[in-house]
C-alpha atoms as a PDB file:
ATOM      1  CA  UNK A   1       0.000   0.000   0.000  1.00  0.00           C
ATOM      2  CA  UNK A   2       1.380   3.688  -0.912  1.00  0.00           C
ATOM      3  CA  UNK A   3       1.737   5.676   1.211  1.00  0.00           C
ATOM      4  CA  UNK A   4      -0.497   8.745   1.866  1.00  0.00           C
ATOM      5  CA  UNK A   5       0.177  11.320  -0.386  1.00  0.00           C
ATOM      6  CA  UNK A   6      -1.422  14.754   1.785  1.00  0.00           C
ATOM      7  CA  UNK A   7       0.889  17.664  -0.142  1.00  0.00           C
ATOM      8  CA  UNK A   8      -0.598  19.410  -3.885  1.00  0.00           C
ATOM      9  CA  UNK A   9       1.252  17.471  -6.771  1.00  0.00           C
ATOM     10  CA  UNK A  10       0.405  17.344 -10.216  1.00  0.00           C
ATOM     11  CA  UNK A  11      -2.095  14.869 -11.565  1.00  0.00           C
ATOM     12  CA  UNK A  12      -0.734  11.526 -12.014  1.00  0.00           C
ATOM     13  CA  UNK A  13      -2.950   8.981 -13.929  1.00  0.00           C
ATOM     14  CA  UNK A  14      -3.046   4.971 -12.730  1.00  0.00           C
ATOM     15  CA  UNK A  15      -2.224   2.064 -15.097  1.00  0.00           C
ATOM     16  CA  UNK A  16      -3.349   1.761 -17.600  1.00  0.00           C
ATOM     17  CA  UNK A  17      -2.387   4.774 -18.917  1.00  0.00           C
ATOM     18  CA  UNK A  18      -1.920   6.742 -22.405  1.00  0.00           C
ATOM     19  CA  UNK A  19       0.374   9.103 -21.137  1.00  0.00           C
ATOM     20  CA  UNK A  20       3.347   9.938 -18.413  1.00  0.00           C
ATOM     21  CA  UNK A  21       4.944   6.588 -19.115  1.00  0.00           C
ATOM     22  CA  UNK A  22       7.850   5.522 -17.936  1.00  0.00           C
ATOM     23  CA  UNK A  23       9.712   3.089 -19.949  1.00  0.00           C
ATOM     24  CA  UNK A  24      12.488   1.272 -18.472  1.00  0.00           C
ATOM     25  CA  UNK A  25      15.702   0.004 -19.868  1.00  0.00           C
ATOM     26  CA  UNK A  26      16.917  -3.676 -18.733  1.00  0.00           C
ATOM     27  CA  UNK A  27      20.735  -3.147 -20.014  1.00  0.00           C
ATOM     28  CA  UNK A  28      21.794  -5.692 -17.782  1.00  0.00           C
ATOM     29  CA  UNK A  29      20.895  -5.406 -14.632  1.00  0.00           C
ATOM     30  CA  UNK A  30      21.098  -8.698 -12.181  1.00  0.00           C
ATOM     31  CA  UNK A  31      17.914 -11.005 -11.903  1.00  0.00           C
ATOM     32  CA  UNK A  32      17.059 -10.297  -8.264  1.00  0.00           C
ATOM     33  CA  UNK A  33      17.511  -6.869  -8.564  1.00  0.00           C
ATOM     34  CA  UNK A  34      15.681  -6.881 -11.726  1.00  0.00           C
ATOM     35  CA  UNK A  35      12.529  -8.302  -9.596  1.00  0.00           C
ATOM     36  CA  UNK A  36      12.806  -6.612  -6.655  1.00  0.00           C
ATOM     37  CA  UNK A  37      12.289  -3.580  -8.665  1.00  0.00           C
ATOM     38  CA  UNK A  38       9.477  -4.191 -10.507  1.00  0.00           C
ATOM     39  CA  UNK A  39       7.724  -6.332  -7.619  1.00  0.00           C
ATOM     40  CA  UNK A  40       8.694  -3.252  -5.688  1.00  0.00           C
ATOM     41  CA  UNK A  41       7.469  -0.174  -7.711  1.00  0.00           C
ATOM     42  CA  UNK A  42       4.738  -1.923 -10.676  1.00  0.00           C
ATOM     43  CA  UNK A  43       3.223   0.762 -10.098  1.00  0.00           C
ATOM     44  CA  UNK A  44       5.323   3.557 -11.787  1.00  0.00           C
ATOM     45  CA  UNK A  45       6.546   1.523 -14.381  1.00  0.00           C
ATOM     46  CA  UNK A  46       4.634   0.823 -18.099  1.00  0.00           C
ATOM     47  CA  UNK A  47       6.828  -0.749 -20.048  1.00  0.00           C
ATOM     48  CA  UNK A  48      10.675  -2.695 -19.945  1.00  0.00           C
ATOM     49  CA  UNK A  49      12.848  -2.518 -22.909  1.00  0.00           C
ATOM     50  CA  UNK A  50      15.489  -5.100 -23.224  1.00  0.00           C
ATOM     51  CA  UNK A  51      18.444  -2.724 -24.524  1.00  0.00           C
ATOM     52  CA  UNK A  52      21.440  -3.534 -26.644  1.00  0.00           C
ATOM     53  CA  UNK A  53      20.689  -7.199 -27.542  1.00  0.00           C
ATOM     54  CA  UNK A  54      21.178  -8.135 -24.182  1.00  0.00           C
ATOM     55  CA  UNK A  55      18.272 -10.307 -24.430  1.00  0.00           C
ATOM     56  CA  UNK A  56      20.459 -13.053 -26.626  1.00  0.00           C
ATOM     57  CA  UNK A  57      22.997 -13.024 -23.225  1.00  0.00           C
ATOM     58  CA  UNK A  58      20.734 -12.868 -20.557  1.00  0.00           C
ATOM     59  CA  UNK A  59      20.360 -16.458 -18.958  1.00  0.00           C
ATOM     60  CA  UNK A  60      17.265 -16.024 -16.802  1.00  0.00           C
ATOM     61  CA  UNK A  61      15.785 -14.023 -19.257  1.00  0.00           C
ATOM     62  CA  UNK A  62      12.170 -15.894 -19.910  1.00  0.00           C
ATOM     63  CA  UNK A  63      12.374 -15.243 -15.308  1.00  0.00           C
ATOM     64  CA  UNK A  64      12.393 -11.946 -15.908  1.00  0.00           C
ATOM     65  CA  UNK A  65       9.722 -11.290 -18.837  1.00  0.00           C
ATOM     66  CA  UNK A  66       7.788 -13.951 -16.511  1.00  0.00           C
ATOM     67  CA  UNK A  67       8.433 -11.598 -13.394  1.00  0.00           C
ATOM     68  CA  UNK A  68       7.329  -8.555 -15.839  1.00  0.00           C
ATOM     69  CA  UNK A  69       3.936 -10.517 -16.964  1.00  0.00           C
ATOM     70  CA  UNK A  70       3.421 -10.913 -13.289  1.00  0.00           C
ATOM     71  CA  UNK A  71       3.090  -7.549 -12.282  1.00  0.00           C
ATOM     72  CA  UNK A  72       1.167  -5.988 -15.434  1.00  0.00           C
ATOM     73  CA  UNK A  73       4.392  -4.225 -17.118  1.00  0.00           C
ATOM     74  CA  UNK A  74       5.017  -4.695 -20.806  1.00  0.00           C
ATOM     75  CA  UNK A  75       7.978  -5.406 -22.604  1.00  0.00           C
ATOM     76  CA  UNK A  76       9.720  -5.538 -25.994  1.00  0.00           C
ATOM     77  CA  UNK A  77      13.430  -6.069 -27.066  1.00  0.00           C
ATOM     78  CA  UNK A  78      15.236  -2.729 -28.198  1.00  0.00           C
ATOM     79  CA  UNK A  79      15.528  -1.347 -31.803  1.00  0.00           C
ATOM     80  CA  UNK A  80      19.369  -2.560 -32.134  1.00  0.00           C
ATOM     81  CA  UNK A  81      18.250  -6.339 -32.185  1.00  0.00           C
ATOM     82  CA  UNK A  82      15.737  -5.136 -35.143  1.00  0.00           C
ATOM     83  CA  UNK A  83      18.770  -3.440 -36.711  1.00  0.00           C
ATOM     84  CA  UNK A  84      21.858  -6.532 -36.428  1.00  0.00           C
ATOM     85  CA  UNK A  85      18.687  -9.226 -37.807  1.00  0.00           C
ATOM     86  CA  UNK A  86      17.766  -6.987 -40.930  1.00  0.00           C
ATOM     87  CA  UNK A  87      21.628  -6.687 -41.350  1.00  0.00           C
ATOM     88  CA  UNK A  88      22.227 -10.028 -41.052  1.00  0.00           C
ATOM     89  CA  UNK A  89      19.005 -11.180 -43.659  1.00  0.00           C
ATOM     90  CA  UNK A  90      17.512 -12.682 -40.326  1.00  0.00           C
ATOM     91  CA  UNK A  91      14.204 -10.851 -40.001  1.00  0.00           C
ATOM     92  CA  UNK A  92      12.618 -14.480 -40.310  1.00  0.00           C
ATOM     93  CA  UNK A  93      14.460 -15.674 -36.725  1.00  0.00           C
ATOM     94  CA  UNK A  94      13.885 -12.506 -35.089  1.00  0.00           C
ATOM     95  CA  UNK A  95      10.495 -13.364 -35.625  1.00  0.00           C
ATOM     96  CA  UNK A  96      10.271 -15.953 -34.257  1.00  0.00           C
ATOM     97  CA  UNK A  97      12.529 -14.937 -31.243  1.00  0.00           C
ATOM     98  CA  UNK A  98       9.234 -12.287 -30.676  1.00  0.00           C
ATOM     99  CA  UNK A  99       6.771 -15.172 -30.949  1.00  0.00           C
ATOM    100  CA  UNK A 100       8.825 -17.243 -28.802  1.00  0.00           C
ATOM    101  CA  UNK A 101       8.491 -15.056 -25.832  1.00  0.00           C
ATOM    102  CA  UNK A 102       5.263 -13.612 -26.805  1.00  0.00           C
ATOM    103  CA  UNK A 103       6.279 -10.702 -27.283  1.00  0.00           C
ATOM    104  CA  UNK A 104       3.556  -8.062 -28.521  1.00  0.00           C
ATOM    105  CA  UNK A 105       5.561  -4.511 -28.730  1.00  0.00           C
ATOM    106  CA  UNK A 106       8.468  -4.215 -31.646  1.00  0.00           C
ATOM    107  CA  UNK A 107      10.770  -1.612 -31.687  1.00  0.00           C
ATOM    108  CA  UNK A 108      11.757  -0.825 -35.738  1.00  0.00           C
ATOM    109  CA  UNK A 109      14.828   2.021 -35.645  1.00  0.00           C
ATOM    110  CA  UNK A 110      17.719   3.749 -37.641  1.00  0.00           C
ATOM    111  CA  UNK A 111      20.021   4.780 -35.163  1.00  0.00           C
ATOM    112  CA  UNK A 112      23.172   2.959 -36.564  1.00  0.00           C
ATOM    113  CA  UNK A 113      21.873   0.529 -39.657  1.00  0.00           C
ATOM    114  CA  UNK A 114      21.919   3.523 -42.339  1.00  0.00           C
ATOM    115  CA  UNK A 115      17.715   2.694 -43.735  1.00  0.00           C
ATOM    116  CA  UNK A 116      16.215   5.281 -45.792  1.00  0.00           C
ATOM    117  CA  UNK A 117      12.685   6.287 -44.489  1.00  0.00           C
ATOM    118  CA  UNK A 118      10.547   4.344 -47.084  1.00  0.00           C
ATOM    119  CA  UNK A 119      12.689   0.877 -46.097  1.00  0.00           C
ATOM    120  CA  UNK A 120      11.867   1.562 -42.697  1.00  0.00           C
ATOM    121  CA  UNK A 121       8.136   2.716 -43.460  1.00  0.00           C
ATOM    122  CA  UNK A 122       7.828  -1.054 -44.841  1.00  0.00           C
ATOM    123  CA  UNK A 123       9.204  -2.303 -41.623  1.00  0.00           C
ATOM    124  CA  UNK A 124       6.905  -0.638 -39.767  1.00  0.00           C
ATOM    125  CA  UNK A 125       4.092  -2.033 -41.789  1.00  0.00           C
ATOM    126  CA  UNK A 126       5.116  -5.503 -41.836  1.00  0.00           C
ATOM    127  CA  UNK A 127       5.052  -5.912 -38.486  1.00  0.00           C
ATOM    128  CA  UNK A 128       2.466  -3.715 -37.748  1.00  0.00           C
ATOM    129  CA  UNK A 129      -0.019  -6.152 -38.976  1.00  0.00           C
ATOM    130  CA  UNK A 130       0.704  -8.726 -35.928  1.00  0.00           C
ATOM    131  CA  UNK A 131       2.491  -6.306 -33.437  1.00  0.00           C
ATOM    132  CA  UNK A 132       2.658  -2.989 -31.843  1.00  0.00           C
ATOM    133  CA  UNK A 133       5.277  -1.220 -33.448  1.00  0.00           C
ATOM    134  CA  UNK A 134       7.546   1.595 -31.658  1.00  0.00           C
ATOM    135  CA  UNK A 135      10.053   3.215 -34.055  1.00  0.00           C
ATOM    136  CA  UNK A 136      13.035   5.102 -33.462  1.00  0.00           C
ATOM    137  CA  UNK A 137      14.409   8.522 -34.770  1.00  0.00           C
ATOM    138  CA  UNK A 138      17.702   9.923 -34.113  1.00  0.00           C
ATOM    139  CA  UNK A 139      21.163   8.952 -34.975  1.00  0.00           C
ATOM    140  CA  UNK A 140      23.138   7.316 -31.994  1.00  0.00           C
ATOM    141  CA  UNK A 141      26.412   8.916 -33.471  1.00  0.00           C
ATOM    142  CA  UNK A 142      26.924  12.422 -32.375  1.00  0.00           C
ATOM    143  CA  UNK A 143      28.227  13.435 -35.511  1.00  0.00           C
ATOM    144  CA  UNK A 144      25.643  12.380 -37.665  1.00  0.00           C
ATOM    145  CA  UNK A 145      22.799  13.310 -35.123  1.00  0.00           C
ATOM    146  CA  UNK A 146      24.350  16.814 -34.932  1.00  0.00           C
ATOM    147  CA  UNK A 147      23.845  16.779 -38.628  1.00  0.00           C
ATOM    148  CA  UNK A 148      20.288  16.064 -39.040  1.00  0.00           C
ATOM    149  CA  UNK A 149      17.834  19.127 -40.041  1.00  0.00           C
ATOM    150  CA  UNK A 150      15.168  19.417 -37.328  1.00  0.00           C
ATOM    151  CA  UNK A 151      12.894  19.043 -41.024  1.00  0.00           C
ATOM    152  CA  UNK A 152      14.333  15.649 -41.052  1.00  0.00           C
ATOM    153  CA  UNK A 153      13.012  14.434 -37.488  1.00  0.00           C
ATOM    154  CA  UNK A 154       9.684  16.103 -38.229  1.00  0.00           C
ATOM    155  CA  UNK A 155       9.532  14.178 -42.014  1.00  0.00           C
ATOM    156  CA  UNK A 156      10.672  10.771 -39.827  1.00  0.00           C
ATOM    157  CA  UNK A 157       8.313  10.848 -37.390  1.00  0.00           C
ATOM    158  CA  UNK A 158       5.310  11.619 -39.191  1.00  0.00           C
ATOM    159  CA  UNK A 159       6.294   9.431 -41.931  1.00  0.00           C
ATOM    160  CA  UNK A 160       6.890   6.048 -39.181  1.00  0.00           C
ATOM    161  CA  UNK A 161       3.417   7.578 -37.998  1.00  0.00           C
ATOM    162  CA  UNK A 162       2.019   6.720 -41.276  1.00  0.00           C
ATOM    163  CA  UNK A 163       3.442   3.873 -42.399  1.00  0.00           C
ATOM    164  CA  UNK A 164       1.655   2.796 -38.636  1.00  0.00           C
ATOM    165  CA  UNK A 165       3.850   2.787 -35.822  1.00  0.00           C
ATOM    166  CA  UNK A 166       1.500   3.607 -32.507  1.00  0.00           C
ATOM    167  CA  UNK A 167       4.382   5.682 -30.825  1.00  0.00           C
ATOM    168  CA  UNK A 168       8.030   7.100 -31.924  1.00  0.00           C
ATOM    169  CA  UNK A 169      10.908   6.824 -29.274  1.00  0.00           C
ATOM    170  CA  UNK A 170      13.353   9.739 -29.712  1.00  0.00           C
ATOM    171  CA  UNK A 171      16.888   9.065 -29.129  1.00  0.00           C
ATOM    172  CA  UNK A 172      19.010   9.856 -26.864  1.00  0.00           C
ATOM    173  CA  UNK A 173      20.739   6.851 -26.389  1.00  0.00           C
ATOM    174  CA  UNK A 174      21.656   5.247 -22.695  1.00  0.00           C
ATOM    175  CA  UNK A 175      24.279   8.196 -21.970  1.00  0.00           C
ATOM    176  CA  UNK A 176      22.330  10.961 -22.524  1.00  0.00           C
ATOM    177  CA  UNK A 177      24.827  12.392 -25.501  1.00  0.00           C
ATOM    178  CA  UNK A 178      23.141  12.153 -28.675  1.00  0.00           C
ATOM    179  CA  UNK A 179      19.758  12.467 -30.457  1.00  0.00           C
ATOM    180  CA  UNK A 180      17.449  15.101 -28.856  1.00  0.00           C
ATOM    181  CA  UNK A 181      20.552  16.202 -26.469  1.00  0.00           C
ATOM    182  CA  UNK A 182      23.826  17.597 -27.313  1.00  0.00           C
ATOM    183  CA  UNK A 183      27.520  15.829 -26.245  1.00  0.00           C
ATOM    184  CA  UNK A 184      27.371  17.768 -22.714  1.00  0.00           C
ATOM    185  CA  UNK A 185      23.893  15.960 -22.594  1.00  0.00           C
ATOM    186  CA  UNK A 186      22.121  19.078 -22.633  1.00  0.00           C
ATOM    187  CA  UNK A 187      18.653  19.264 -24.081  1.00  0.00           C
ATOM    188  CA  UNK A 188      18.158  20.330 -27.609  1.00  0.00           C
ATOM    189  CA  UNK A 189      15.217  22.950 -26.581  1.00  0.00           C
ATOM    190  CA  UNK A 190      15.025  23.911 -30.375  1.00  0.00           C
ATOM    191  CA  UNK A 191      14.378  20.827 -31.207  1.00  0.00           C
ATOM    192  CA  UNK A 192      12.114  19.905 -28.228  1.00  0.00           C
ATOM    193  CA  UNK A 193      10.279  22.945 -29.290  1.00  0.00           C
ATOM    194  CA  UNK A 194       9.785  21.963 -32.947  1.00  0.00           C
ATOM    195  CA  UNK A 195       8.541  18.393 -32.547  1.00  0.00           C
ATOM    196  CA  UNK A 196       6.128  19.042 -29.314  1.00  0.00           C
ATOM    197  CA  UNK A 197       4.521  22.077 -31.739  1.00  0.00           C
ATOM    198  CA  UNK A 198       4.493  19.503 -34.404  1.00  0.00           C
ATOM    199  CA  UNK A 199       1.114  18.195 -36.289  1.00  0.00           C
ATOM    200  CA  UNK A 200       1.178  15.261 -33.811  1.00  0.00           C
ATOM    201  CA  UNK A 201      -0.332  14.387 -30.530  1.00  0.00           C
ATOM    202  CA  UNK A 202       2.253  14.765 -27.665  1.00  0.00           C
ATOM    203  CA  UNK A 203       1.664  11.312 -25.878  1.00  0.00           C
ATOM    204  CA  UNK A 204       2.869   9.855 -29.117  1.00  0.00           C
ATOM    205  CA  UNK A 205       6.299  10.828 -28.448  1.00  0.00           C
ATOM    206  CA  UNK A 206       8.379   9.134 -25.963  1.00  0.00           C
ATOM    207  CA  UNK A 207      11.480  10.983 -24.997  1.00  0.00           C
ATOM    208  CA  UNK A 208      14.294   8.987 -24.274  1.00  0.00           C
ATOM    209  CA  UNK A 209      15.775  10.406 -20.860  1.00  0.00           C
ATOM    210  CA  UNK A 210      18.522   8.648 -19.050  1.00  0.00           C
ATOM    211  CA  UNK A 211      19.956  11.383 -16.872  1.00  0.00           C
ATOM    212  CA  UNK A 212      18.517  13.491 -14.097  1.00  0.00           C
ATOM    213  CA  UNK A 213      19.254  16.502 -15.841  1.00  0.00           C
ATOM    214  CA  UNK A 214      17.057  15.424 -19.444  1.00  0.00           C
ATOM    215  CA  UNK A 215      14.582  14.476 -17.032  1.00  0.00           C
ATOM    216  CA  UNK A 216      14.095  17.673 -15.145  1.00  0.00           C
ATOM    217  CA  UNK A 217      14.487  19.819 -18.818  1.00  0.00           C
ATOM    218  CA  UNK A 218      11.730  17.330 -20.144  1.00  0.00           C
ATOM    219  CA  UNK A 219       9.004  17.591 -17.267  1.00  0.00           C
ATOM    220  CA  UNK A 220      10.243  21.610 -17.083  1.00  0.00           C
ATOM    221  CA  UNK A 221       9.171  21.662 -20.782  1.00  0.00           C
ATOM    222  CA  UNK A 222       6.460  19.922 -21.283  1.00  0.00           C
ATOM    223  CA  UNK A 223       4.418  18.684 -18.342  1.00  0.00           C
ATOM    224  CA  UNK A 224       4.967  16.401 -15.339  1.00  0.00           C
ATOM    225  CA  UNK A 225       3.053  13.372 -17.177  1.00  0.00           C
ATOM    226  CA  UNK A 226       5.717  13.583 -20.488  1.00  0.00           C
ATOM    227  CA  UNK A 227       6.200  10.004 -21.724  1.00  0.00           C
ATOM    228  CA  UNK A 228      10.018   9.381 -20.852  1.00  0.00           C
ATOM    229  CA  UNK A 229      12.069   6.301 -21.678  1.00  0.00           C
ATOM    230  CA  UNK A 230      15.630   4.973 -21.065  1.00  0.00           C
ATOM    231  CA  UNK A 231      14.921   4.721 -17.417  1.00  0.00           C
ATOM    232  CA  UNK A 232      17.526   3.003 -15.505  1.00  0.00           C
ATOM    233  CA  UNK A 233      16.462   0.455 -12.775  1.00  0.00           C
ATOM    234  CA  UNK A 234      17.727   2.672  -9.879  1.00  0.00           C
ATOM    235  CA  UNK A 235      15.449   6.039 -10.950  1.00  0.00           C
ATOM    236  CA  UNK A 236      12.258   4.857 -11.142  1.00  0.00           C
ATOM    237  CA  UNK A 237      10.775   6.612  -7.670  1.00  0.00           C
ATOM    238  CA  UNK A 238      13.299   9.728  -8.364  1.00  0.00           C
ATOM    239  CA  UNK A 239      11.689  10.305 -11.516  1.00  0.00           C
ATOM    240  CA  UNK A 240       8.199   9.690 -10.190  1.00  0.00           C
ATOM    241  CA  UNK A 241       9.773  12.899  -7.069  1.00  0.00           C
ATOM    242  CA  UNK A 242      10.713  15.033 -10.406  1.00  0.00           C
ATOM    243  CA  UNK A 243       7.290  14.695 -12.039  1.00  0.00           C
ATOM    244  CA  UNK A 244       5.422  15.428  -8.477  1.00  0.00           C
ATOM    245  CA  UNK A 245       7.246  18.388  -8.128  1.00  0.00           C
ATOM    246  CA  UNK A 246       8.395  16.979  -4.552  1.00  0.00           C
ATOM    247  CA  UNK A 247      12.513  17.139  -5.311  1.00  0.00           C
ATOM    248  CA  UNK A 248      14.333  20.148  -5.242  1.00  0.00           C
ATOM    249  CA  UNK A 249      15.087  20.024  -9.101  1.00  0.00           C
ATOM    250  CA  UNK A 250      11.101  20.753  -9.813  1.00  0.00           C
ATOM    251  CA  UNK A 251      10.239  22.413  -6.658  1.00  0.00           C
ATOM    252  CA  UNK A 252       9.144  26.330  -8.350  1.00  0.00           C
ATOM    253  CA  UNK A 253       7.787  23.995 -11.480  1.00  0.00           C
ATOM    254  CA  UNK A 254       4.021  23.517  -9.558  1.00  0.00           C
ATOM    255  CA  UNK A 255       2.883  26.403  -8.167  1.00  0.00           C
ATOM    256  CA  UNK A 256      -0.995  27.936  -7.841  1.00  0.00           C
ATOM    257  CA  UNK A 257      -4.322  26.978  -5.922  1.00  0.00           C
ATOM    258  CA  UNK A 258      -4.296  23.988  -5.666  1.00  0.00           C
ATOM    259  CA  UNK A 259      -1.152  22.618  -7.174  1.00  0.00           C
ATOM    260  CA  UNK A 260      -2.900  19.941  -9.613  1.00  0.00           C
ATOM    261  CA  UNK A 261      -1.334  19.825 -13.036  1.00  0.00           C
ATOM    262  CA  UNK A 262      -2.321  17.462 -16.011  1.00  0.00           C
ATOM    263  CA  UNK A 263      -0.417  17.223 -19.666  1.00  0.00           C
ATOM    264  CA  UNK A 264      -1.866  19.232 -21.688  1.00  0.00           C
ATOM    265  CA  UNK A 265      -4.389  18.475 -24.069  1.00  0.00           C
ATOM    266  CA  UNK A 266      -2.692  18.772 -27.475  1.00  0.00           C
ATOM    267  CA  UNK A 267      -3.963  20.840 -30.063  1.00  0.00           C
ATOM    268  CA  UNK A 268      -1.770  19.432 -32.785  1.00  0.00           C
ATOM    269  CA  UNK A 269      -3.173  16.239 -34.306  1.00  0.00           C
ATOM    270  CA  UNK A 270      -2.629  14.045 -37.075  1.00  0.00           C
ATOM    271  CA  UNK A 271      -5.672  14.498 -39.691  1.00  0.00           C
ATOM    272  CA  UNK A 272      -7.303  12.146 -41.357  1.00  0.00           C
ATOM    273  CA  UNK A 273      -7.694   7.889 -40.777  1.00  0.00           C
ATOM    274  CA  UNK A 274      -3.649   8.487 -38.849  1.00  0.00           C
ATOM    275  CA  UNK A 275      -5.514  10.808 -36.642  1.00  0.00           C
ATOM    276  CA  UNK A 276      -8.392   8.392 -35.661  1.00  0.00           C
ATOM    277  CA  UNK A 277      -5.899   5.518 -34.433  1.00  0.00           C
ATOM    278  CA  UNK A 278      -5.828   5.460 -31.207  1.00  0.00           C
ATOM    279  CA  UNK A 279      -1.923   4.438 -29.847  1.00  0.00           C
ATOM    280  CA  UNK A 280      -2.275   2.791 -26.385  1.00  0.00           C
ATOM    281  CA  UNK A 281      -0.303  -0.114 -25.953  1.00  0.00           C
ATOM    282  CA  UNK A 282      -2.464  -3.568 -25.414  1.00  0.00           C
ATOM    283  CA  UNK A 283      -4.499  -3.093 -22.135  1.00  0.00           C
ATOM    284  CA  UNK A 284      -3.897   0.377 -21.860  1.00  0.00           C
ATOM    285  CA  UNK A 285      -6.447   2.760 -21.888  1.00  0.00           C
ATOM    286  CA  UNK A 286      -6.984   6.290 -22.850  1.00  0.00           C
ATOM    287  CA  UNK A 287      -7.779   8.402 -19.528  1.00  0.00           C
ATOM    288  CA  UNK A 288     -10.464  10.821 -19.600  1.00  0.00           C
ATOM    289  CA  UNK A 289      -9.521  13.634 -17.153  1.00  0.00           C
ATOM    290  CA  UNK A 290     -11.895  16.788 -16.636  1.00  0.00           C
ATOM    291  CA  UNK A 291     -11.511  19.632 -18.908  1.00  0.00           C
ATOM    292  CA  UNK A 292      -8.404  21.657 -18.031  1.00  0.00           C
ATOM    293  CA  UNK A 293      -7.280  25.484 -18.736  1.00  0.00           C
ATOM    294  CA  UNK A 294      -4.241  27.026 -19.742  1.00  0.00           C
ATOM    295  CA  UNK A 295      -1.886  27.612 -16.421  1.00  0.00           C
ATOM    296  CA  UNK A 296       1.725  27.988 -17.727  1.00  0.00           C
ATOM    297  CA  UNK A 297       3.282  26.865 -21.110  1.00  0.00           C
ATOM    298  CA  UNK A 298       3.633  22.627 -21.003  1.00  0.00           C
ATOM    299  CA  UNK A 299       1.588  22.694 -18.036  1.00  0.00           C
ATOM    300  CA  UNK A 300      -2.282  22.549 -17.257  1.00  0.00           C
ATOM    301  CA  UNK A 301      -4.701  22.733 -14.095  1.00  0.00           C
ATOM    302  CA  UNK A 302      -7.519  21.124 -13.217  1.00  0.00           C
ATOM    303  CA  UNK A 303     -10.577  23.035 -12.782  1.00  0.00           C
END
């Protein structure tokens, strides 16, 4: 049982939920750990991804997914897996890897295998047809991230949109120094800007945020109940702190009557049949909250 929560804090929805995910990243961490945590805090977390292959090396790994199963949290194996079996001509084993495990979420990405949009667009439909697809935009190299035109992401997404992904992960890899962030591991607030006013809804974006500091830019930005991902193991209640505006790094962020703050509702939508889709993952629902006003830019209060 949680404990009593008496103070003002921003609204936070309960699973299942459409938005203010937090996604997980498994990049090795040891099996009992691995349970404790999720026995421990199911709660907070929506979804484990199985980072950098680490699935094909993990011994207990059908104990963990079982352990995930258990205590109502998704899971899918990260985009790199996707990338070294289409490399590799082995889309036909990964395959059936996914069905072994029965896994329903599939992560498509272009962060090091160099695939032109329309390849991955046909990727994204394939597997669309029997899975939920999540794809991936960003470069994992510095360089080449650092390079691409902020009209590029926006083409990418909305194009993976389209071809019928249900969400798009953007990169920032596991350190925090690519992608949406710079090499310090500062946020790219340009780009932030750009893709959040973009003709999208905002809970289709999950923003990959390793580090304390992305985390605290992202919820500053756009709302305590932003879909983040790249989670490590160890951050799941001091993220859940940072959205509740109960940490010192998001202390000023919630401030006014009552202190209750939802995401806002976007006003930026796909049009059209991509617009009608509706992207919760299987068993999530879409939460209807009461109609909320305007309180501060990224942020909204309940009336």
């Amino acid at each position: 049982m949680m404990a009593q929560n008496f103070l003002d804090t921003p609204k936070r929805s309960d699973k299942p939920r459409d938005f203010g995910l937090t996604c997980l990243i498994d990049n090795g961490v040891p099996t009992r750990h691995f349970r404790d945590v999720v026995q421990s805090n199911a709660h907070l977390i929506d979804v484990v991804k199985f980072g950098w292959c680490t699935a094909l090396v993990t011994v207990d790994l059908e104990q963990k997914i079982q352990c995930l199963v258990e205590n109502d949290v998704k899971f899918y194996f990260g985009g790199t897996l996707f990338e070294k079996a289409l490399a590799q001509k082995k889309l036909d084993a990964f395959y059936r890897f996914l069905k072994r495990y029965d896994c329903q979420i599939v992560e498509v990405s272009n962060g090091t295998l160099p695939i032109d949009v329309t390849e991955k667009g046909r990727h994204i439909a394939d597997f669309a047809k029997e899975f939920y697809v999540l794809s991936e935009v960003g470069k994992k190299d510095i360089d080449e991230a650092d390079d691409m035109p902020i009209s590029q992401w926006l083409a990418e997404i909305h194009a993976d949109l389209a071809a019928g992904a249900k969400r798009v992960i953007l990169e920032a890899r596991e350190s925090g120094q690519s992608g949406i962030c710079n090499a310090n591991g500062q946020l790219r607030k340009d780009l932030v800007e750009s893709i959040s006013n973009s003709q999208f809804r905002s809970t289709d974006a999950i923003w990959e945020a390793p580090t304390k500091s992305l985390q605290t830019a992202l919820i500053a930005s756009l709302g305590p109940n932003v879909n983040l991902g790249n989670i490590a193991f160890s951050d799941v209640i001091g993220l859940e702190t940072l959205r509740l505006g109960i940490r010192s790094d998001t202390f000023t962020l919630y401030d006014g009557p009552d202190g209750h703050f939802v995401e806002p509702k976007s006003s930026h939508m796909v049009k059209g049949s991509a617009g009608d889709r509706r992207r919760t993952f299987d068993g999530f629902a879409r939460n209807q909250l009461p109609e909320s006003k305007a309180l501060m830019p990224g942020m909204m209060m309940l009336k």
